[in-house]
C-alpha atoms as a PDB file:
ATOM      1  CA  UNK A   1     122.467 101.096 104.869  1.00  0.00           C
ATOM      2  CA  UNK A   2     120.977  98.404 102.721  1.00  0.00           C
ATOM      3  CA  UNK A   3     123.074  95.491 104.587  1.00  0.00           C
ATOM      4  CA  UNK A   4     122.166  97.010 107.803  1.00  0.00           C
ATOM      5  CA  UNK A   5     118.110  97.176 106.911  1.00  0.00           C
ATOM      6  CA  UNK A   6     119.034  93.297 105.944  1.00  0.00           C
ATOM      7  CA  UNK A   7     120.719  92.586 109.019  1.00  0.00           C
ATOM      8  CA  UNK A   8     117.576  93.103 110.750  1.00  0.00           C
ATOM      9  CA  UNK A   9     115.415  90.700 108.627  1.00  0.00           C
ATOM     10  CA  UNK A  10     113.940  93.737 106.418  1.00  0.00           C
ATOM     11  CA  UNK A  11     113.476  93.983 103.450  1.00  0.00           C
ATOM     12  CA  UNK A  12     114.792  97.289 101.826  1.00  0.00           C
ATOM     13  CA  UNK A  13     113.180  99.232  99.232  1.00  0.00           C
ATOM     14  CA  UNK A  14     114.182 102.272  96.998  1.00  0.00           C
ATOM     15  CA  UNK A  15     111.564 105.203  96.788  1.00  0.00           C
ATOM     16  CA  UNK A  16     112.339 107.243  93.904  1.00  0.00           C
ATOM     17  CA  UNK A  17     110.918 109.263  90.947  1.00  0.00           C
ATOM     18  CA  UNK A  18     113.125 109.638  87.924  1.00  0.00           C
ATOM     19  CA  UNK A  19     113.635 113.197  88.384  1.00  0.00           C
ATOM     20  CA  UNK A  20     114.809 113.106  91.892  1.00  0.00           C
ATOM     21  CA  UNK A  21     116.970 110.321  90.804  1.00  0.00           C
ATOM     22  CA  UNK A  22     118.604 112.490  88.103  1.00  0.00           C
ATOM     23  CA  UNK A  23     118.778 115.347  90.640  1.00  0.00           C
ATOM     24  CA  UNK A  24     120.918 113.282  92.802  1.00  0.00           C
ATOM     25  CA  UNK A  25     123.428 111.290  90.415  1.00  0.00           C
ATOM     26  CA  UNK A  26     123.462 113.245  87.454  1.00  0.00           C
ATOM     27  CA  UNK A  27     121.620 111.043  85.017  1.00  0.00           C
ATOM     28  CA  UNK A  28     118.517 108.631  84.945  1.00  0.00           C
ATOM     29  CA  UNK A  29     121.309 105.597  84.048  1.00  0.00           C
ATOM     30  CA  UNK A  30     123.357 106.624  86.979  1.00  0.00           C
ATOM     31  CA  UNK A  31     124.074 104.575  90.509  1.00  0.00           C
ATOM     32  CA  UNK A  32     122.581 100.935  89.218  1.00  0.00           C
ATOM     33  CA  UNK A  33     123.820  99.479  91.826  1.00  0.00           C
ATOM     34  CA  UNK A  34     120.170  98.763  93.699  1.00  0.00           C
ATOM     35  CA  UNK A  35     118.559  97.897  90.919  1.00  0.00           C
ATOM     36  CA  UNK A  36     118.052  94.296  92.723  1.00  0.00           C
ATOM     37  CA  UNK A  37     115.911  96.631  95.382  1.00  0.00           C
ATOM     38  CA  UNK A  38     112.077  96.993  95.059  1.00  0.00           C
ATOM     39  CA  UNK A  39     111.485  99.973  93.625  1.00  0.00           C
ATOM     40  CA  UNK A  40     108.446 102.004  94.995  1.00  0.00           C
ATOM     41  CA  UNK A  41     107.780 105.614  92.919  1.00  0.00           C
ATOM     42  CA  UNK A  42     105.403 108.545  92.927  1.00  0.00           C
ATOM     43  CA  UNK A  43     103.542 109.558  89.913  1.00  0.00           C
ATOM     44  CA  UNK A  44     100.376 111.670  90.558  1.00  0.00           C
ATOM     45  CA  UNK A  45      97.779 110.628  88.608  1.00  0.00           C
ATOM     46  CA  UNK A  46      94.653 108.640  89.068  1.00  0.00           C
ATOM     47  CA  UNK A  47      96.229 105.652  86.928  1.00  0.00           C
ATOM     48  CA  UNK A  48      96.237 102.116  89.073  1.00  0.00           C
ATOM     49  CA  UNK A  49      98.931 101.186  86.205  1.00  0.00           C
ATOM     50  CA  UNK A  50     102.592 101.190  85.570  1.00  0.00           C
ATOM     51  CA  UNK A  51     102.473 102.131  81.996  1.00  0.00           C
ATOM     52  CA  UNK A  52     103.695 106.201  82.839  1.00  0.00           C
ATOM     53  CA  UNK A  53     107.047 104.454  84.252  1.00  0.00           C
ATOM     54  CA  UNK A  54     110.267 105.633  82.889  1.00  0.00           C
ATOM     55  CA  UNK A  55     113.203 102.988  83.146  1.00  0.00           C
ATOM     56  CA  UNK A  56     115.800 104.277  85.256  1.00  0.00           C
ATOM     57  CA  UNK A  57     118.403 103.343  87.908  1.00  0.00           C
ATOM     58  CA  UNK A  58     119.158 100.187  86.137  1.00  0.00           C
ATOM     59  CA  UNK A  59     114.796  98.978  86.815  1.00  0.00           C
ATOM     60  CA  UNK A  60     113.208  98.149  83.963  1.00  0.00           C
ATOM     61  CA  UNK A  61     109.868  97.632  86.388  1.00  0.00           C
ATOM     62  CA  UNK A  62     109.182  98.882  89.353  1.00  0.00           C
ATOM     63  CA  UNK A  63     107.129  96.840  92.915  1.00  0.00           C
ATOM     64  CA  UNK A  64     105.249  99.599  93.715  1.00  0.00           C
ATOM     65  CA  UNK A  65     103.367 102.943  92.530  1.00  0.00           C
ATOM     66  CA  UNK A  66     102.650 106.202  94.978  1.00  0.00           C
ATOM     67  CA  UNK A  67      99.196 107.109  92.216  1.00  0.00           C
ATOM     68  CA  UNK A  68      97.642 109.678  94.147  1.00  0.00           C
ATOM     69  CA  UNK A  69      99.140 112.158  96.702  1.00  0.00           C
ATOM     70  CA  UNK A  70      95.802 113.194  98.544  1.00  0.00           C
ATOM     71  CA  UNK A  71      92.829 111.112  98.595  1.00  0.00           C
ATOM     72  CA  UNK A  72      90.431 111.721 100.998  1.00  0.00           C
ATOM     73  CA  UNK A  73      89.902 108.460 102.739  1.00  0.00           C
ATOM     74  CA  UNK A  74      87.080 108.378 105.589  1.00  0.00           C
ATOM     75  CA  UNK A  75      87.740 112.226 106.537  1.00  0.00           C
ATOM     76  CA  UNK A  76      91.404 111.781 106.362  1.00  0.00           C
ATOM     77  CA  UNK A  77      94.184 112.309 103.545  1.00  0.00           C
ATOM     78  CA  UNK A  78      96.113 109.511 102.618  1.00  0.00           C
ATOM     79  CA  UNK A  79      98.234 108.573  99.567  1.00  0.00           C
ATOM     80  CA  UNK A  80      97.083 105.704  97.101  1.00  0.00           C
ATOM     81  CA  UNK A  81      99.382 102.802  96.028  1.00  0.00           C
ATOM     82  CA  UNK A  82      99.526 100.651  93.112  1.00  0.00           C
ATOM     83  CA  UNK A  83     100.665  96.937  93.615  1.00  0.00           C
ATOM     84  CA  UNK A  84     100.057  94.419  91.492  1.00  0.00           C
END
């Protein structure tokens, strides 16, 4: 999937919290093998910061941060992302 996303001149990125990592390949230190992805996770909390990240996957940082499920944005609900 990753060289077809490439084929077409994206760029692919891994979206991932630790636990549903775990819950897929067994263990947080599992499946490095996209490590040289971006990696774009979910922690819900108001924090524009990456210091709640847990290494895992083989990334010892990650791109991106999904901080807050449902803010209300203009009347609608959106999610909140963290990029430095």
């Amino acid at each position: 999937m990753v060289a077809l996303i490439k084929s077409y001149g994206k760029i692919p990125a891994i979206f991932s919290s630790v636990t549903n990592w775990q819950k897929i390949f067994g263990s947080r230190y599992a499946c490095t093998g996209f490590k040289d992805l971006e990696l774009w996770y979910p922690h819900s909390e108001e924090s524009q910061s990456f210091n709640d990240f847990v290494e895992f996957g083989g990334w010892k940082k990650p791109s991106m941060k999904q901080y807050h499920v449902r803010a209300s944005l203009c009347e609608s609900v959106a999610s909140l992302n963290y990029r430095p």
